[in-house]
N, C-alpha and C. Protein backbone atom coordinates (compact mmCIF):
# COMPACT_ATOMS: atom_id res chain seq x y z
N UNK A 1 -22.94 -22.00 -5.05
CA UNK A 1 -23.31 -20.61 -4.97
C UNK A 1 -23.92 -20.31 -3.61
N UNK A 2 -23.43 -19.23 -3.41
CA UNK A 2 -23.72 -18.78 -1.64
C UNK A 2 -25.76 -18.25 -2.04
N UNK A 3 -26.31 -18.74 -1.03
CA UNK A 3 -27.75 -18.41 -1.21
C UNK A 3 -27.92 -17.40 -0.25
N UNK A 4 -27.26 -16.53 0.35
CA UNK A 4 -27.71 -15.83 1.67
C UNK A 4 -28.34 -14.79 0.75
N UNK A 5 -28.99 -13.77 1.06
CA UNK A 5 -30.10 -12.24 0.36
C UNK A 5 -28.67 -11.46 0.69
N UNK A 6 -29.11 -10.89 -0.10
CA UNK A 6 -28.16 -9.35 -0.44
C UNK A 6 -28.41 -8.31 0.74
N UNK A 7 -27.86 -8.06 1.38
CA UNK A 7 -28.25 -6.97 2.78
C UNK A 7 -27.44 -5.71 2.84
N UNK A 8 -28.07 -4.77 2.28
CA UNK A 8 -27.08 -3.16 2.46
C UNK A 8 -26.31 -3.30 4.20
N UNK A 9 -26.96 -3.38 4.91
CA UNK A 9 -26.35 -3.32 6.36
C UNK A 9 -25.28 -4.55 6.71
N UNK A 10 -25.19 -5.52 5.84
CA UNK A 10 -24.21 -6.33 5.70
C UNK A 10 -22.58 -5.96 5.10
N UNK A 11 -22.91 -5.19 4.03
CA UNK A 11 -22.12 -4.55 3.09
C UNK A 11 -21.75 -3.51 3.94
N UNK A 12 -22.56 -2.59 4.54
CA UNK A 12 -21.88 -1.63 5.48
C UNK A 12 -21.27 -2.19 6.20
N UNK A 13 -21.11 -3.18 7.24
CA UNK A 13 -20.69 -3.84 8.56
C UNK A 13 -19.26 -4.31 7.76
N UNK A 14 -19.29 -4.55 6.65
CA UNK A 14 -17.96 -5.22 6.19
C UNK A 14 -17.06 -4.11 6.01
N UNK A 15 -17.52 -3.27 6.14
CA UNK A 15 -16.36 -1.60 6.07
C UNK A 15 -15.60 -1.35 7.06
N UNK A 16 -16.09 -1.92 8.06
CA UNK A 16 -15.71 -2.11 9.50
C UNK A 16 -14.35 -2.85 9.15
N UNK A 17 -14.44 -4.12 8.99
CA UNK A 17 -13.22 -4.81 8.88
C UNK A 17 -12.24 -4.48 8.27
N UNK A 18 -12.38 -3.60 6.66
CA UNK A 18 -11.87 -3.52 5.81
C UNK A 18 -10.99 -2.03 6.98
N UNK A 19 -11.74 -1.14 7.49
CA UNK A 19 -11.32 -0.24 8.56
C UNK A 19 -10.34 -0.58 9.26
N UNK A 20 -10.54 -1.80 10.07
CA UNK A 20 -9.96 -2.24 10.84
C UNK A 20 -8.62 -2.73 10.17
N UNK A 21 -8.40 -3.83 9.09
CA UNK A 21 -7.53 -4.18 8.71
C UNK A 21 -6.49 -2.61 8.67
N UNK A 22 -6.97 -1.59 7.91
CA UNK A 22 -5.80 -0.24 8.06
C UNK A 22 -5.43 -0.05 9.26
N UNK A 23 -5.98 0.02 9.97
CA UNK A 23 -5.68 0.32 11.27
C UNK A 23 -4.58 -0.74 11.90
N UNK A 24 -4.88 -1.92 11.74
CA UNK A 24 -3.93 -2.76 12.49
C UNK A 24 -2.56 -2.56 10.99
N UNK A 25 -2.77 -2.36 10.22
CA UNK A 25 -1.70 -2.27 9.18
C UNK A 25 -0.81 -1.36 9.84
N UNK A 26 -1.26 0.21 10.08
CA UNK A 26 -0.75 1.45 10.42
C UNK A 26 -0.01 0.89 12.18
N UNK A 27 -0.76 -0.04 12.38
CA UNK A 27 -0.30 0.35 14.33
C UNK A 27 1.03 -0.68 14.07
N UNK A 28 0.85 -1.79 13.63
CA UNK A 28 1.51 -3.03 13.66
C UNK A 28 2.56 -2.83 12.58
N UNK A 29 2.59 -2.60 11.48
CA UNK A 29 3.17 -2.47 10.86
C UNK A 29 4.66 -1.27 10.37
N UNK A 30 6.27 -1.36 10.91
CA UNK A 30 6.55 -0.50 10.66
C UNK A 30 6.88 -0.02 9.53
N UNK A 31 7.06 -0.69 8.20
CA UNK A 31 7.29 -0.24 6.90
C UNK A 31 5.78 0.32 6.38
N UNK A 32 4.73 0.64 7.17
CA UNK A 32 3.50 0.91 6.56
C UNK A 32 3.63 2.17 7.41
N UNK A 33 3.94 2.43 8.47
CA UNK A 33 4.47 3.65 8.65
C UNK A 33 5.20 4.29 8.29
N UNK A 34 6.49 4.10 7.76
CA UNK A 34 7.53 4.39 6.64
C UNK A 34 6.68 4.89 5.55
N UNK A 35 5.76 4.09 4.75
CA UNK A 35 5.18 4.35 3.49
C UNK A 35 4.11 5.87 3.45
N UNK A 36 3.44 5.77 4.69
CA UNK A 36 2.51 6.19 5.18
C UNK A 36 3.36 7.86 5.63
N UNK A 37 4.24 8.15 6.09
CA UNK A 37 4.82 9.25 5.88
C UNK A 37 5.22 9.77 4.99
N UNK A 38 6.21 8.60 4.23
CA UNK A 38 6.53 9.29 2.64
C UNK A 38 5.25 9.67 1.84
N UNK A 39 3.96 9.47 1.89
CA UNK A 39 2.76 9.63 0.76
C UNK A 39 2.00 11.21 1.47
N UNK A 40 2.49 11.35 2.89
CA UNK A 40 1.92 12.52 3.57
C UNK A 40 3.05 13.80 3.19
N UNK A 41 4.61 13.36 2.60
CA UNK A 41 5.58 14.47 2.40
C UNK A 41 5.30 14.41 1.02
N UNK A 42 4.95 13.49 0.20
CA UNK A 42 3.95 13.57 -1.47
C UNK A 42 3.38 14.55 -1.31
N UNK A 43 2.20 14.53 -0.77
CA UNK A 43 0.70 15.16 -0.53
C UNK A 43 0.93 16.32 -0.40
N UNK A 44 1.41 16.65 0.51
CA UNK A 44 2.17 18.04 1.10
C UNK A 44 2.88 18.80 0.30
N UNK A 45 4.05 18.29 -0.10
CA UNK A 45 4.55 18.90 -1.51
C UNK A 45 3.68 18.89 -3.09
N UNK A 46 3.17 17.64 -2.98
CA UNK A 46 1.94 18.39 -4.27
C UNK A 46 0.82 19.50 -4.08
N UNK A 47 0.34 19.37 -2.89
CA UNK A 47 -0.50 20.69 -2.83
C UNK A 47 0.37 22.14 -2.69
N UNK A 48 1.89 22.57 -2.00
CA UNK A 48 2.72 23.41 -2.23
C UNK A 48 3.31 23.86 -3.47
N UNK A 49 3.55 22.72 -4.31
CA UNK A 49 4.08 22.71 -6.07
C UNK A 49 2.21 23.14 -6.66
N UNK A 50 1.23 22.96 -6.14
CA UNK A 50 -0.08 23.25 -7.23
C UNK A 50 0.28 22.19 -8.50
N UNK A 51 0.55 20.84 -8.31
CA UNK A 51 0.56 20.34 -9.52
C UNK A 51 -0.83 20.17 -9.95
N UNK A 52 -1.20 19.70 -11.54
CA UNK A 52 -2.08 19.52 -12.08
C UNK A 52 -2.93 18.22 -11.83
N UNK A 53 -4.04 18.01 -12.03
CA UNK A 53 -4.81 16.87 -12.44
C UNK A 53 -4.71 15.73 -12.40
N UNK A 54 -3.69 15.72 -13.84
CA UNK A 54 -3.24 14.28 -14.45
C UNK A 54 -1.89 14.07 -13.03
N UNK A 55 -1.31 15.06 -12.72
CA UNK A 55 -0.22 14.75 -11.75
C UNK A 55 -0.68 14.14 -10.62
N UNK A 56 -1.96 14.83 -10.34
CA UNK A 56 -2.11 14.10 -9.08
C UNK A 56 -2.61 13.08 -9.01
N UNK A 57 -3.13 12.55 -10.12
CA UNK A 57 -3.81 11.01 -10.29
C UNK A 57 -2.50 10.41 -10.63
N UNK A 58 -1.33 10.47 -10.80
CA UNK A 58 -0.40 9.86 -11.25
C UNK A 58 0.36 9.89 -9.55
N UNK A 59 0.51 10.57 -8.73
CA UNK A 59 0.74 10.55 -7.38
C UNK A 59 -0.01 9.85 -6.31
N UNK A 60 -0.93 9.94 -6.61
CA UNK A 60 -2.22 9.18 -5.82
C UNK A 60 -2.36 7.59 -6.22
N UNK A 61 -2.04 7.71 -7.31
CA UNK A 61 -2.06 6.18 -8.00
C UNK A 61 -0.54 5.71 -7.57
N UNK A 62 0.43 5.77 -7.48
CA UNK A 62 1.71 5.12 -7.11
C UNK A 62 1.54 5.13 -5.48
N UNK A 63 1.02 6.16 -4.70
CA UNK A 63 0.86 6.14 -3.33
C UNK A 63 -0.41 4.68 -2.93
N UNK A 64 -1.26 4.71 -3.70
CA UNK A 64 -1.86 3.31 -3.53
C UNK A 64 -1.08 1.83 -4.27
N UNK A 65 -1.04 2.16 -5.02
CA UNK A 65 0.24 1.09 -5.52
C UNK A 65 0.78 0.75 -4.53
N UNK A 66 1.63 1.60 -3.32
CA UNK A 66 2.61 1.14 -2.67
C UNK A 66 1.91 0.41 -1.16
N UNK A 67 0.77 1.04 -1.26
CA UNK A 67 0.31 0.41 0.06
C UNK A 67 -0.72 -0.87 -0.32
N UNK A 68 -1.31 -0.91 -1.11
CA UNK A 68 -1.74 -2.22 -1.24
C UNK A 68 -0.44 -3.24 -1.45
N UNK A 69 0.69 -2.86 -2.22
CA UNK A 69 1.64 -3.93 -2.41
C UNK A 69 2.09 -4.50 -0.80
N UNK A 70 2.10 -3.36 -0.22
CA UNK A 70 2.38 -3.31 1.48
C UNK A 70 1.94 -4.38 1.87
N UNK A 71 0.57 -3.80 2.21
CA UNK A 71 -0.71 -4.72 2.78
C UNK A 71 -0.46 -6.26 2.01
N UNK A 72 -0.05 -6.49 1.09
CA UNK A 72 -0.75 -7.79 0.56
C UNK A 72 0.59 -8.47 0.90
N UNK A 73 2.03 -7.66 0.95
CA UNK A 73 2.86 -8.41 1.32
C UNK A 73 2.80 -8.62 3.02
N UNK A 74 2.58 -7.69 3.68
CA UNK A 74 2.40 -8.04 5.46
C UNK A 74 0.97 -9.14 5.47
N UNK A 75 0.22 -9.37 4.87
CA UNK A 75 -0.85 -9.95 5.09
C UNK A 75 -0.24 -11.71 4.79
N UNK A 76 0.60 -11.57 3.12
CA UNK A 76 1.10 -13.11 2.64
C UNK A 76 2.05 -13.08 3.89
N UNK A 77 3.09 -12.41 4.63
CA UNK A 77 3.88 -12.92 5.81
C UNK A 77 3.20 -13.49 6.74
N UNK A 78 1.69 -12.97 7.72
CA UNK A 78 1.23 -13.35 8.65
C UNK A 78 0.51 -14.73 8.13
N UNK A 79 0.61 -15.02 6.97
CA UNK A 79 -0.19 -16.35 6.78
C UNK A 79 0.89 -17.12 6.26
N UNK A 80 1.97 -16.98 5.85
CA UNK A 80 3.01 -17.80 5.80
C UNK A 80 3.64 -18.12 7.16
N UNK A 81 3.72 -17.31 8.40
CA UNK A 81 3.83 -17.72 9.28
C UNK A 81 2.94 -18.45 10.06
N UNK A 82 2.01 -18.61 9.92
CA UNK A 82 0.89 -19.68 10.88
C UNK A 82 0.95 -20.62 9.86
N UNK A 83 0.66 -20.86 8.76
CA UNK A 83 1.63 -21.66 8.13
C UNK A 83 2.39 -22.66 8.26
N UNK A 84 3.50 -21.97 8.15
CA UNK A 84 4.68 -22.33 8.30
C UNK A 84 5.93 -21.83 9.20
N UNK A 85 5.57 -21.99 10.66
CA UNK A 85 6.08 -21.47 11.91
C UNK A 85 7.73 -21.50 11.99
N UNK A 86 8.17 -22.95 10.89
CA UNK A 86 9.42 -22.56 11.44
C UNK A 86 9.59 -22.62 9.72
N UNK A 87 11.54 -22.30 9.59
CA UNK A 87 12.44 -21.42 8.23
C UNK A 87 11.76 -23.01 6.99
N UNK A 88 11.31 -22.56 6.07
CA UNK A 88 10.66 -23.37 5.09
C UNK A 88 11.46 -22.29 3.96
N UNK A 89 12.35 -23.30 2.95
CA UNK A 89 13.01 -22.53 1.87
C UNK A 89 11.75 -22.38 0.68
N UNK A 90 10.67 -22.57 0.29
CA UNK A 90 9.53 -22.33 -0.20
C UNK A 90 8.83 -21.40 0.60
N UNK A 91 9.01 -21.19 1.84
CA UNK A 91 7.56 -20.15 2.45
C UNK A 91 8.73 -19.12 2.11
N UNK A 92 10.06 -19.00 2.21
CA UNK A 92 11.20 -17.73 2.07
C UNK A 92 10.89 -16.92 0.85
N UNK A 93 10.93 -17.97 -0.32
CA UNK A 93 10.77 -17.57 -1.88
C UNK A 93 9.26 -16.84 -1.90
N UNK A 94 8.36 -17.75 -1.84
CA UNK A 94 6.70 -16.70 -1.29
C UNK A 94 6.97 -15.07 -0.50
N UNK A 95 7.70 -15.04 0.63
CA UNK A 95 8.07 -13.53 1.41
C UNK A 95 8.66 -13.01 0.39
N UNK A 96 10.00 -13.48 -0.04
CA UNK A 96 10.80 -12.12 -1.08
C UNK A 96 9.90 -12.28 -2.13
N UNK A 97 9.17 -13.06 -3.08
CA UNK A 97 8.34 -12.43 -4.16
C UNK A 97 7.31 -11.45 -3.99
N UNK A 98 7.16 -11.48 -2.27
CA UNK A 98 5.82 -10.25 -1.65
C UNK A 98 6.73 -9.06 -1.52
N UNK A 99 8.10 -9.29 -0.83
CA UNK A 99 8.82 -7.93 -0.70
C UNK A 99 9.06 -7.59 -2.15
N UNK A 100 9.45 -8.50 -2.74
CA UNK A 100 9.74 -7.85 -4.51
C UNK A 100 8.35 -7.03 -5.16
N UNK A 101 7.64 -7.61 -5.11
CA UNK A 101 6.60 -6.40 -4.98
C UNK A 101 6.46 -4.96 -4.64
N UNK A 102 6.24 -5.37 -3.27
CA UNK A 102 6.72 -3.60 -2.65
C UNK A 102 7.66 -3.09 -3.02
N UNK A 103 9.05 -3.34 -3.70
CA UNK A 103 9.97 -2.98 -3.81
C UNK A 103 9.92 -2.39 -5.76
N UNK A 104 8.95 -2.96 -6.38
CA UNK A 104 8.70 -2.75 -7.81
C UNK A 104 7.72 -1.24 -7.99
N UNK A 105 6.63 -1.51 -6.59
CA UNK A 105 5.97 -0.21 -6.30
C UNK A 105 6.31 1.20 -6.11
N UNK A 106 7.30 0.35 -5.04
CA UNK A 106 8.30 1.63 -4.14
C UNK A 106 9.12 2.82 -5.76
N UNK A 107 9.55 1.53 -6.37
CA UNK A 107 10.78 2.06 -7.25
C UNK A 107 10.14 2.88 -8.19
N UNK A 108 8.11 2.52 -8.94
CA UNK A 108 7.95 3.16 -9.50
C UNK A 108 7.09 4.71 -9.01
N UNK A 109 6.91 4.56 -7.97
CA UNK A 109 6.37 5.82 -6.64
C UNK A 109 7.16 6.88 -6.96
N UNK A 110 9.01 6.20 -6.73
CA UNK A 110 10.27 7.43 -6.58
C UNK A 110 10.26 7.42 -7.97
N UNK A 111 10.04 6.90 -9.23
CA UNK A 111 9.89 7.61 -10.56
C UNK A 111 9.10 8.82 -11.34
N UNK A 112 7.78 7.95 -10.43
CA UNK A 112 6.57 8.87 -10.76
C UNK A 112 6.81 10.28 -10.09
N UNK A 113 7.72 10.19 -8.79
CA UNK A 113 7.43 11.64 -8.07
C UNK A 113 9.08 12.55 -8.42
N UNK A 114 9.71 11.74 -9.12
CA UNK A 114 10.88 12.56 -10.02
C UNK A 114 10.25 13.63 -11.09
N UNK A 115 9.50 12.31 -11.68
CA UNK A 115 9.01 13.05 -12.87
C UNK A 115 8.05 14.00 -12.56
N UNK A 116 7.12 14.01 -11.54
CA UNK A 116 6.28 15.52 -11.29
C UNK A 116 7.28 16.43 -10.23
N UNK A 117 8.12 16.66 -9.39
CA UNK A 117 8.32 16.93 -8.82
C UNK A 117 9.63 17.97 -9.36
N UNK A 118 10.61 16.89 -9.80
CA UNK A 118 11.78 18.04 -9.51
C UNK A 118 11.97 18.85 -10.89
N UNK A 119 11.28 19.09 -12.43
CA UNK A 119 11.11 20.03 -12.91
C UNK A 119 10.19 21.50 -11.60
N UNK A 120 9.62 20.84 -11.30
CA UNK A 120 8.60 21.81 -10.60
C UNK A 120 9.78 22.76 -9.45
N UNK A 121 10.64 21.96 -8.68
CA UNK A 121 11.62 22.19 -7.78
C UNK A 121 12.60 22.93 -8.28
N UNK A 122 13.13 22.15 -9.29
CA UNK A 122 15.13 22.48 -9.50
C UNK A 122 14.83 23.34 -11.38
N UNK A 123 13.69 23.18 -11.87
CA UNK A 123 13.85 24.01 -13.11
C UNK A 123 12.95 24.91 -13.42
């Protein structure tokens, strides 16, 4: 068990990183820019449609869905590569079970925003 004291200004200082990590996600990353536009043409069209409540916690919740799946898959790549620098058929299977991820997120994002969206649009 870690013995260090509990320090509010510790806990703040770690916001920093957690900051930082978005930031290098957004600069470095181009499918987090991809994601990161599609959740701003969400946003945009849900505040234009006035959806409800429950909609927008159901929008907001698949838009984080997709970026933590993001993040955790760009994060398992950069450590599978220091890793494992050169083609390892085990570090491959680890990447596509991280892209399969994002890709389970992604799929239920474009469900969730069928289902609030195009009654609101086309009916």
């Amino acid at each position: 068990m870690n013995n260090e004291k509990f320090s509010i200004i510790d806990r703040i200082k770690s916001f920093k990183y957690a900051f930082n990590g978005l930031k290098l996600f957004f600069v470095n990353d181009h499918n987090g820019r991809i994601h990161l536009c599609a959740a701003i043409v969400a946003i945009v069209l849900s505040f234009y449609l006035k959806i409800s409540g429950s909609e927008w916690i159901a929008i907001l919740s698949v838009i984080s869905a997709v970026f933590v799946a993001e993040i955790l898959n760009s994060a398992l790549e950069k450590l599978a590569d220091v890793v494992s620098p050169d083609y390892h058929p085990k570090i491959k299977i680890v990447k596509d079970l991280a892209a399969a991820a994002v890709l389970v997120a992604a799929f239920l994002a474009v469900a969730v925003g069928f289902i609030v969206f195009i009654p609101k649009l086309f009916l």
